[in-house]
N, C-alpha and C. Protein backbone atom coordinates (compact mmCIF):
# COMPACT_ATOMS: atom_id res chain seq x y z
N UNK A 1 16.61 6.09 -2.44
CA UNK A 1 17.02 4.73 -2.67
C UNK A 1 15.76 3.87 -2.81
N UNK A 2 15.83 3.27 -3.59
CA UNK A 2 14.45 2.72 -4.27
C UNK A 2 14.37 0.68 -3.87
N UNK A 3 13.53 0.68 -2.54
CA UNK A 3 14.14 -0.55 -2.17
C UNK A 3 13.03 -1.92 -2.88
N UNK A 4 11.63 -1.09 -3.43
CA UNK A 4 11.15 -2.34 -4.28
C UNK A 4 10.42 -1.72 -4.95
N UNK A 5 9.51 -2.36 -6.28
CA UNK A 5 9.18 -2.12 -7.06
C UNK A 5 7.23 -3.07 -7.12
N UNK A 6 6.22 -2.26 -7.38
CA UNK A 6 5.42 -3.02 -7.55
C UNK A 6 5.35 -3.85 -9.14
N UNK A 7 4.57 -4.93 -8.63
CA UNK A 7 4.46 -5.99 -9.93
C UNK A 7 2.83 -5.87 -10.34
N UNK A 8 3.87 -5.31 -11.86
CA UNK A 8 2.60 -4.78 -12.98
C UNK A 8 1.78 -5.42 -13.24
N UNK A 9 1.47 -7.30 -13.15
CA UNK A 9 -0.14 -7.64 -13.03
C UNK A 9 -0.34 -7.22 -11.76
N UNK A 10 -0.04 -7.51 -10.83
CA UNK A 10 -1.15 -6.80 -9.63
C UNK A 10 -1.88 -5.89 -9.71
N UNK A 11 -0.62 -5.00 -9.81
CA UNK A 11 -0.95 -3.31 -9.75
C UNK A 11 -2.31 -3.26 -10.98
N UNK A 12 -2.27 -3.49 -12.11
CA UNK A 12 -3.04 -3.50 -13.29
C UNK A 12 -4.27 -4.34 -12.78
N UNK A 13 -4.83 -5.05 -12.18
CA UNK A 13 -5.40 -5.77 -11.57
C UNK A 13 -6.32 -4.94 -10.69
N UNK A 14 -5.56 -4.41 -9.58
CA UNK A 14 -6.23 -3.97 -8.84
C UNK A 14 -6.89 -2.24 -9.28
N UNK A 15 -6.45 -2.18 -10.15
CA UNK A 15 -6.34 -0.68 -10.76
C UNK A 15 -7.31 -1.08 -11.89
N UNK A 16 -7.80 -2.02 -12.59
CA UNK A 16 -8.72 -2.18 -12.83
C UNK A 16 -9.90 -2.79 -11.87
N UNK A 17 -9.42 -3.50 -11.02
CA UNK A 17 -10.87 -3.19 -10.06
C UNK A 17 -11.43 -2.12 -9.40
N UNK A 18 -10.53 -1.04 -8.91
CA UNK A 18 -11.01 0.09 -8.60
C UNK A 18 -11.29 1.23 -9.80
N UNK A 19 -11.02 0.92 -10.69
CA UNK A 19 -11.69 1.59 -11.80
C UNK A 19 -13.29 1.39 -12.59
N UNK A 20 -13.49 -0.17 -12.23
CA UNK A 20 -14.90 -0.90 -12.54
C UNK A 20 -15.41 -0.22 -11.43
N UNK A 21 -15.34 -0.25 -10.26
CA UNK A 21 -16.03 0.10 -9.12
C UNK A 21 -16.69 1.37 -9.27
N UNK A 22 -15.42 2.48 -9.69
CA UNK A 22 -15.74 4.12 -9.91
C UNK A 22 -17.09 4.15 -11.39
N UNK A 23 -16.41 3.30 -12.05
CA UNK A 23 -17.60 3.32 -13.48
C UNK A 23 -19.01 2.79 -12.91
N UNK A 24 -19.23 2.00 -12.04
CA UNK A 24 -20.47 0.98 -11.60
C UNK A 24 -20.85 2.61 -10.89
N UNK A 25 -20.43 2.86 -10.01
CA UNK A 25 -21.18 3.72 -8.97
C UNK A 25 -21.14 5.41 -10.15
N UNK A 26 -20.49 5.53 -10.98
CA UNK A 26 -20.80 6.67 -11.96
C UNK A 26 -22.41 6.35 -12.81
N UNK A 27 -22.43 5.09 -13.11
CA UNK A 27 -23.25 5.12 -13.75
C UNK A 27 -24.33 4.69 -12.84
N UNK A 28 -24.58 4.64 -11.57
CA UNK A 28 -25.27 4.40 -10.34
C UNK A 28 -26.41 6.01 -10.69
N UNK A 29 -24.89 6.80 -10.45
CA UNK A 29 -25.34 8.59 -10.21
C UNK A 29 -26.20 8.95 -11.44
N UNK A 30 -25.52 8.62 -12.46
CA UNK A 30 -26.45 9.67 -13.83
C UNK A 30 -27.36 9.09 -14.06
N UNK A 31 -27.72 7.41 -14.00
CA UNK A 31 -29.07 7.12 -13.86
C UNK A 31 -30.11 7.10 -12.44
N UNK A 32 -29.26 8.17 -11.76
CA UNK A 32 -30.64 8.92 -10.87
C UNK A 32 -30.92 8.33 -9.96
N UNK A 33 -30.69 6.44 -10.10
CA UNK A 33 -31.09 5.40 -9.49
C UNK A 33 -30.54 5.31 -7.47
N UNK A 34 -30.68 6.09 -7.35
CA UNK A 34 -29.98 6.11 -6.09
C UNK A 34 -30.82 5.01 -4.75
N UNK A 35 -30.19 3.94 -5.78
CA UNK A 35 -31.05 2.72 -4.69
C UNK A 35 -29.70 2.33 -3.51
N UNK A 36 -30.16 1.14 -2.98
CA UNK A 36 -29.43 0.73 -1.80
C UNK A 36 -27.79 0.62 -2.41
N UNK A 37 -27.37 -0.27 -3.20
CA UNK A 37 -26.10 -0.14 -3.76
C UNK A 37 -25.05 1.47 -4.25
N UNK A 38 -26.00 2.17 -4.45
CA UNK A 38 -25.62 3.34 -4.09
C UNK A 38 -24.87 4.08 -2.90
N UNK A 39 -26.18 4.13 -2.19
CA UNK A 39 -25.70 4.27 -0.61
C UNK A 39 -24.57 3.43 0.31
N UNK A 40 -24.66 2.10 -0.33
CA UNK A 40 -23.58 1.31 0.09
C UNK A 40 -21.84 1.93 -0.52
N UNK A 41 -22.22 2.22 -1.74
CA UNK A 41 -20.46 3.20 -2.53
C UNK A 41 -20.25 4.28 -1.37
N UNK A 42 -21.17 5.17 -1.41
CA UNK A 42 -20.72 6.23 -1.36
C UNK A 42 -19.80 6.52 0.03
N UNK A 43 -19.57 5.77 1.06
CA UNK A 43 -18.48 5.84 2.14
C UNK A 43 -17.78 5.26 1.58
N UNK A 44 -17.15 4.46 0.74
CA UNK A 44 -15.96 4.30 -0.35
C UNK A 44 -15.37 4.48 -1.19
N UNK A 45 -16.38 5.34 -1.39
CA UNK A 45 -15.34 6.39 -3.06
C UNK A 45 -14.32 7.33 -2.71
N UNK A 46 -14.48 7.75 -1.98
CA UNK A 46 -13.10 8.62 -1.57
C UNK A 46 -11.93 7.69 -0.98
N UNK A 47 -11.69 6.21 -0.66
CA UNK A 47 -10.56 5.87 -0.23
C UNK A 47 -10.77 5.21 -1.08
N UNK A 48 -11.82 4.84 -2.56
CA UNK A 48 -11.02 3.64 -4.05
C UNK A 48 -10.33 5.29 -4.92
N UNK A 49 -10.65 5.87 -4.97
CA UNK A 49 -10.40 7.59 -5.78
C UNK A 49 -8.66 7.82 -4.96
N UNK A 50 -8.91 7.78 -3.73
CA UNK A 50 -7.40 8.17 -2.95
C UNK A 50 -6.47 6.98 -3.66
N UNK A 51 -6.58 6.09 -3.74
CA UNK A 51 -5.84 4.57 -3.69
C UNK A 51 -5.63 4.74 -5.20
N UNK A 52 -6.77 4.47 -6.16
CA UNK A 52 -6.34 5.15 -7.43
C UNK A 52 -5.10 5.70 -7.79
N UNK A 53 -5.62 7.05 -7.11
CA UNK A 53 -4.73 8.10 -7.82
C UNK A 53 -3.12 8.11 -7.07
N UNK A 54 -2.94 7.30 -5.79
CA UNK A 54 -1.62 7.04 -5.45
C UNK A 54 -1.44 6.20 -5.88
N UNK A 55 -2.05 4.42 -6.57
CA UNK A 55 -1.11 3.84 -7.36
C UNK A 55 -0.78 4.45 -8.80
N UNK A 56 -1.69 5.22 -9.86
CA UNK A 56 -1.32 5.60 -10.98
C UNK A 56 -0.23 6.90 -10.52
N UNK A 57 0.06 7.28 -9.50
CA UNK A 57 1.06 8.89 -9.50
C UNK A 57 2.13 7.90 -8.93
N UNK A 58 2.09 6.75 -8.49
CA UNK A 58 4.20 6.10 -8.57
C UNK A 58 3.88 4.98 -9.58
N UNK A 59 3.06 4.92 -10.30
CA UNK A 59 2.99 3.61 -11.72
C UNK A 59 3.78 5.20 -12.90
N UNK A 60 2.72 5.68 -12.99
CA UNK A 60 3.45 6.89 -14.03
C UNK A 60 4.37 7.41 -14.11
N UNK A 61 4.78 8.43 -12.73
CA UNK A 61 5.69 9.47 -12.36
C UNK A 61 6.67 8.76 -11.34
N UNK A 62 6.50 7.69 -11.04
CA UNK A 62 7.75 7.04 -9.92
C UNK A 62 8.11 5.89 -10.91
N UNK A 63 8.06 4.97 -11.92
CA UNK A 63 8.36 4.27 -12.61
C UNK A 63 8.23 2.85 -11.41
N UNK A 64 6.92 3.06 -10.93
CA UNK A 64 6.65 2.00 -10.22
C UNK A 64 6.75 1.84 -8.61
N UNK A 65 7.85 2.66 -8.50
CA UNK A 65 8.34 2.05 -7.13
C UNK A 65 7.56 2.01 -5.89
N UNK A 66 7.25 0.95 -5.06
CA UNK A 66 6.06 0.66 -3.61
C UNK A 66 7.16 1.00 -2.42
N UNK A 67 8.31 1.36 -2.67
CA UNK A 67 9.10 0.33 -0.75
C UNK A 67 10.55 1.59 -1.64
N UNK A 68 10.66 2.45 -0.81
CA UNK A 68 11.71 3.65 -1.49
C UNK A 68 12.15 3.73 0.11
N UNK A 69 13.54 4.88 0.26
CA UNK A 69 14.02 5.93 1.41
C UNK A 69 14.27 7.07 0.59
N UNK A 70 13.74 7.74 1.20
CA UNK A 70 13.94 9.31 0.47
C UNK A 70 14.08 10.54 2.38
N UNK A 71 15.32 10.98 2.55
CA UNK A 71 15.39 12.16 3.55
C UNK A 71 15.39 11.52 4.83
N UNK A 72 15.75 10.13 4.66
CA UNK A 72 16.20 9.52 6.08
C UNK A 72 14.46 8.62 6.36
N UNK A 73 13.65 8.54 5.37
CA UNK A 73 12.07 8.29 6.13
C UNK A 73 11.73 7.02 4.85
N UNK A 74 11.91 5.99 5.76
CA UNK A 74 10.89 4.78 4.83
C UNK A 74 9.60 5.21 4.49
N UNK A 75 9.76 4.79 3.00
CA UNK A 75 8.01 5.54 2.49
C UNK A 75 7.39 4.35 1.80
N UNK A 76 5.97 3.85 2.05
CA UNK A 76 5.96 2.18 1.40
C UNK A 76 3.98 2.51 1.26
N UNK A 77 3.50 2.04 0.83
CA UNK A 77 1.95 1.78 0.84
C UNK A 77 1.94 0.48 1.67
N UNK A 78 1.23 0.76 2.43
CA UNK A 78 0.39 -0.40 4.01
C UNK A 78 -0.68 -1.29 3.36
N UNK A 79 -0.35 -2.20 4.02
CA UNK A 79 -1.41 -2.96 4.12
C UNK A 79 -2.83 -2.19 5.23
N UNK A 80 -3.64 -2.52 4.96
CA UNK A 80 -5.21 -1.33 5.34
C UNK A 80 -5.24 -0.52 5.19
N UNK A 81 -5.93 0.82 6.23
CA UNK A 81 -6.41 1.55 5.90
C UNK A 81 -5.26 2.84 5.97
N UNK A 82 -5.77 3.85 5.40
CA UNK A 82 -5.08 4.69 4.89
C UNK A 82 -4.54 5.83 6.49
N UNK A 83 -3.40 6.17 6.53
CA UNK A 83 -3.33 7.16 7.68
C UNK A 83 -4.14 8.44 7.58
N UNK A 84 -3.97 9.03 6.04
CA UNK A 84 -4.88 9.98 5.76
C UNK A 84 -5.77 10.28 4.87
N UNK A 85 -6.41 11.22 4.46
CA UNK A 85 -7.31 11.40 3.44
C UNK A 85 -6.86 11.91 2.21
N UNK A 86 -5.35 12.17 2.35
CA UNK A 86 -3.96 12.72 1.63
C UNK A 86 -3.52 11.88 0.90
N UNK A 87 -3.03 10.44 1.35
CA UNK A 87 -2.06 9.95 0.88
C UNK A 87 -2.57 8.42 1.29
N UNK A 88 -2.36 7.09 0.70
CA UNK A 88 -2.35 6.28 1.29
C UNK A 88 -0.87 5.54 1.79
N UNK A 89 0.03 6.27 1.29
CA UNK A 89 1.41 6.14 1.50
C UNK A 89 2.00 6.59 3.15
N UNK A 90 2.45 5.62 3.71
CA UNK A 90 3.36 5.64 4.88
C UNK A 90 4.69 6.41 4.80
N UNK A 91 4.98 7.33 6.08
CA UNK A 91 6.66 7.56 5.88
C UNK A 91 6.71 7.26 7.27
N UNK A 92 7.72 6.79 7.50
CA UNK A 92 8.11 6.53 8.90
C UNK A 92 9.62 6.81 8.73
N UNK A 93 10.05 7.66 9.78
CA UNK A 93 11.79 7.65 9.95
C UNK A 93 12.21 6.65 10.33
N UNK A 94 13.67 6.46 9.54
CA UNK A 94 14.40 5.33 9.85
C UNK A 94 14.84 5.23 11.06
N UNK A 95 15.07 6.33 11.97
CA UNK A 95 15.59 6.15 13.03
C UNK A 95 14.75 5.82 13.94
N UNK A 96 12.94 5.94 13.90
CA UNK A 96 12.47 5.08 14.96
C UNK A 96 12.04 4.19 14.53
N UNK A 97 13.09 2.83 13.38
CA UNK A 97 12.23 2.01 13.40
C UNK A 97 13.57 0.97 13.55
N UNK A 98 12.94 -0.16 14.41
CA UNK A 98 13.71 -1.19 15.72
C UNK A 98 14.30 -1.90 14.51
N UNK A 99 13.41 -2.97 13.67
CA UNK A 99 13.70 -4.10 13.20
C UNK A 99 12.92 -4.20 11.89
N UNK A 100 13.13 -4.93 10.97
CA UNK A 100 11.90 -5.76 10.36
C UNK A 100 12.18 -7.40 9.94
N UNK A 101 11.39 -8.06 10.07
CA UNK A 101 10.75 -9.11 9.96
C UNK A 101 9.71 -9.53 8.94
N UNK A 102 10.33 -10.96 8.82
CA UNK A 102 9.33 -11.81 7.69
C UNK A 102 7.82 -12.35 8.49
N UNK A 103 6.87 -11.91 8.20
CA UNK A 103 5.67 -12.49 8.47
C UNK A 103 4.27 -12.08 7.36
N UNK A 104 3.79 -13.16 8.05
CA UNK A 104 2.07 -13.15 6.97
C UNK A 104 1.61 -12.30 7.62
N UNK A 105 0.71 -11.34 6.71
CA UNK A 105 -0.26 -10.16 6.58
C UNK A 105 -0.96 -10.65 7.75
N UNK A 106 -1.93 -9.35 8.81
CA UNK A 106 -2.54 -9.48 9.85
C UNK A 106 -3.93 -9.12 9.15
N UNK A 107 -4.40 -9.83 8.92
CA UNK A 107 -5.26 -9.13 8.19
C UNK A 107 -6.97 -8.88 8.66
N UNK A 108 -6.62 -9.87 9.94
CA UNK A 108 -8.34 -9.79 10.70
C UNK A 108 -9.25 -10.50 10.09
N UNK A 109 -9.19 -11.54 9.25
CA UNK A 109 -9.98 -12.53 9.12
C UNK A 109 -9.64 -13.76 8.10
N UNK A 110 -10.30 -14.70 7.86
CA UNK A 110 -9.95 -15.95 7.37
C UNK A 110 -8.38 -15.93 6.45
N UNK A 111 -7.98 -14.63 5.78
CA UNK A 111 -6.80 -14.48 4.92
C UNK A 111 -5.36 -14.66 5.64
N UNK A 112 -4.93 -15.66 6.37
CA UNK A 112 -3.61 -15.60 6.58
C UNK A 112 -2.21 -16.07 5.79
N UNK A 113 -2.36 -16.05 4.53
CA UNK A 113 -1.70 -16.27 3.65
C UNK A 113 -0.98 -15.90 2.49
N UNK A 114 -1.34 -14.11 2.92
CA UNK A 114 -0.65 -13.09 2.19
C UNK A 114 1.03 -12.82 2.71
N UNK A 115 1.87 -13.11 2.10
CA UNK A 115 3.32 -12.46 2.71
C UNK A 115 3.46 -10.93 2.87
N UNK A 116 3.95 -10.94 3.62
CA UNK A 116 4.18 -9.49 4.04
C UNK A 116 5.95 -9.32 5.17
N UNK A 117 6.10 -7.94 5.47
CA UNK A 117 7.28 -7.65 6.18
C UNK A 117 6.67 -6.70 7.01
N UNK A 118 7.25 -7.27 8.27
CA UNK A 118 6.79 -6.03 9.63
C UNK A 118 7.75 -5.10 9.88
N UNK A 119 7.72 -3.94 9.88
CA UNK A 119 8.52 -2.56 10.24
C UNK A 119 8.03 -2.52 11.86
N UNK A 120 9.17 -3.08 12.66
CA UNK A 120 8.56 -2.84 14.29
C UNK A 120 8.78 -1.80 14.49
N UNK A 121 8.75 -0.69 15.44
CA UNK A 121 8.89 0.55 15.56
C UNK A 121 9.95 0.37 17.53
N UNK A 122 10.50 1.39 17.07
CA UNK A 122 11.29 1.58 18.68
C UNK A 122 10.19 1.68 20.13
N UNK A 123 9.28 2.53 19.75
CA UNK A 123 8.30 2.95 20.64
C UNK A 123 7.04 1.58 20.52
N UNK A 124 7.24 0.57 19.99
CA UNK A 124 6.28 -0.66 19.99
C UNK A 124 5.31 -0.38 19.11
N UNK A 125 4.71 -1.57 18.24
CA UNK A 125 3.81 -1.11 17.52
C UNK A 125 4.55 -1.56 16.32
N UNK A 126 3.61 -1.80 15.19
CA UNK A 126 4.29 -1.90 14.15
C UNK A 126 3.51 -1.51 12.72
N UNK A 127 4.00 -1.89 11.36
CA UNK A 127 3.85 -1.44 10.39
C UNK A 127 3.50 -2.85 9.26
N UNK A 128 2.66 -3.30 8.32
CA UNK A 128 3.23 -4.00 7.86
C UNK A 128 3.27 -3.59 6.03
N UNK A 129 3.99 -4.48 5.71
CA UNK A 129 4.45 -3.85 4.10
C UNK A 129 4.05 -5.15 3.83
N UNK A 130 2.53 -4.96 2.03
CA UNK A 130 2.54 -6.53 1.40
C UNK A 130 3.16 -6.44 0.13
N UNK A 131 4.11 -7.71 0.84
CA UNK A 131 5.48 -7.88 -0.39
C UNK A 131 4.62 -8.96 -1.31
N UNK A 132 3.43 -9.18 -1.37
CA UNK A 132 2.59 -9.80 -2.20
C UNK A 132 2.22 -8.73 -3.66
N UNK A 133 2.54 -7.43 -3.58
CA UNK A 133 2.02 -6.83 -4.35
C UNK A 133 3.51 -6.53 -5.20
N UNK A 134 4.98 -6.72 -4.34
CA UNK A 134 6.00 -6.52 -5.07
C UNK A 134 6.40 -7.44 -6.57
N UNK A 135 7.08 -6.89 -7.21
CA UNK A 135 7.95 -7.57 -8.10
C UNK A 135 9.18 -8.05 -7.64
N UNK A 136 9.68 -7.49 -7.07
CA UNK A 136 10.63 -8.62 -5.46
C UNK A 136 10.22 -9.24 -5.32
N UNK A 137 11.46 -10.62 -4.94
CA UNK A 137 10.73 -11.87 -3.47
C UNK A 137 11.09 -11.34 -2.38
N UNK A 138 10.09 -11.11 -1.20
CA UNK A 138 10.15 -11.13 0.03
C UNK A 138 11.63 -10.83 0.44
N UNK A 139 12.47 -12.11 0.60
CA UNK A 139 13.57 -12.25 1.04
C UNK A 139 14.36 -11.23 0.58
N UNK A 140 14.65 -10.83 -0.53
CA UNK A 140 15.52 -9.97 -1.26
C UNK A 140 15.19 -8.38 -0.83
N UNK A 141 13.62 -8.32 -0.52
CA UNK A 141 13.18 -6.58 -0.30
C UNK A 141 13.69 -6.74 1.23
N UNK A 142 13.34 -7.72 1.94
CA UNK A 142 14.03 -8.07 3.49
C UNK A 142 15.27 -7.51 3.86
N UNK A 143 16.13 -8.31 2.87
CA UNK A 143 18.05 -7.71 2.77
C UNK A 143 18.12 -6.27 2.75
N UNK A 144 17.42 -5.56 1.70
CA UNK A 144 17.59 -4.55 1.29
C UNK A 144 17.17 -3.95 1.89
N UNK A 145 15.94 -3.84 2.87
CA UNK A 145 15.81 -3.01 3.93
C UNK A 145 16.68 -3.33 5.21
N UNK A 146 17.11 -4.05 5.54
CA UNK A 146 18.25 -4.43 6.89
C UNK A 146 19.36 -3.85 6.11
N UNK A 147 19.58 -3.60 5.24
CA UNK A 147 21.12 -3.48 4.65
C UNK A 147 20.57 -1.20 5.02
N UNK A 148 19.31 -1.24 4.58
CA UNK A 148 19.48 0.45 4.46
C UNK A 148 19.26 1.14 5.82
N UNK A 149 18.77 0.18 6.89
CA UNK A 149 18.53 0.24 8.09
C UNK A 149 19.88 0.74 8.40
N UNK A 150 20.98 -0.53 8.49
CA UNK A 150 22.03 -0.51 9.30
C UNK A 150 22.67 0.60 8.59
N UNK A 151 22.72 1.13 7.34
CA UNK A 151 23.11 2.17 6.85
C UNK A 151 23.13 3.45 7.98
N UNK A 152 21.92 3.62 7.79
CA UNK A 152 21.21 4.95 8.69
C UNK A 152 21.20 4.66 9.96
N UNK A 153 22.06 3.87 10.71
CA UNK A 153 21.99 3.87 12.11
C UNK A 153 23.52 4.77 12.73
């Protein structure tokens, strides 16, 4: 069940910034130049390369979709950092998760003005999803996850 969809300037946006990034630090390597900006990429190419290749594999092969249920387990891309070196995609089962809620992105510094939705968890702790990157409004991906929640309870 496919509960939102990302919005194609973003996505295109950010998928061209992490594509300038990979070309800047490619052409870093073959011109040999391995100065300070170099050294600064290289602990980031493997999570702009991870991020990449999970937004182009649900832009291509998922026809977009960010915020799905598939086998009883909310599956969404997070706001930060990645859980693994696998995937930057979240699954969390529906059954340990309490509530969700409308709130702005936590984002740890001056940015409090991104929308986002919190997935609280039963065991405390939470999740957040940025409905800034959806083609949904907020409110509507909100319904639709309380509506698939109470489904699966």
């Amino acid at each position: 069940m496919i509960i939102a969809r990302f919005s194609c300037p973003w996505i295109v946006a950010s998928l061209v910034f992490v594509i300038l990034v990979l070309f800047c630090f490619a052409q870093i390597f073959i011109s040999r130049e391995t100065d300070i900006g170099f050294w600064l990429l290289v602990p980031f190419m493997p999570l702009l390369v991870l991020y990449a290749w999970d937004v182009l594999r649900l832009l291509v092969f998922h026809r977009a979709r960010a915020v799905w249920i598939a086998d009883g387990k909310l599956i969404f891309m997070p706001y930060g950092w990645p859980r693994s070196f696998k995937t930057f995609l979240y699954s969390v089962p529906l059954e340990t998760v309490d509530r969700f809620s409308n709130a702005n992105m936590e984002t740890g510094s001056f940015v409090n003005w991104l929308q986002g939705i919190w997935v609280h968890k039963k065991t405390g702790g939470y999740f957040q999803i940025p409905t800034y990157l959806l083609a949904e409004p907020r409110d509507v991906v909100l319904a639709r996850l309380n509506e698939a929640l109470a489904a699966n309870r």
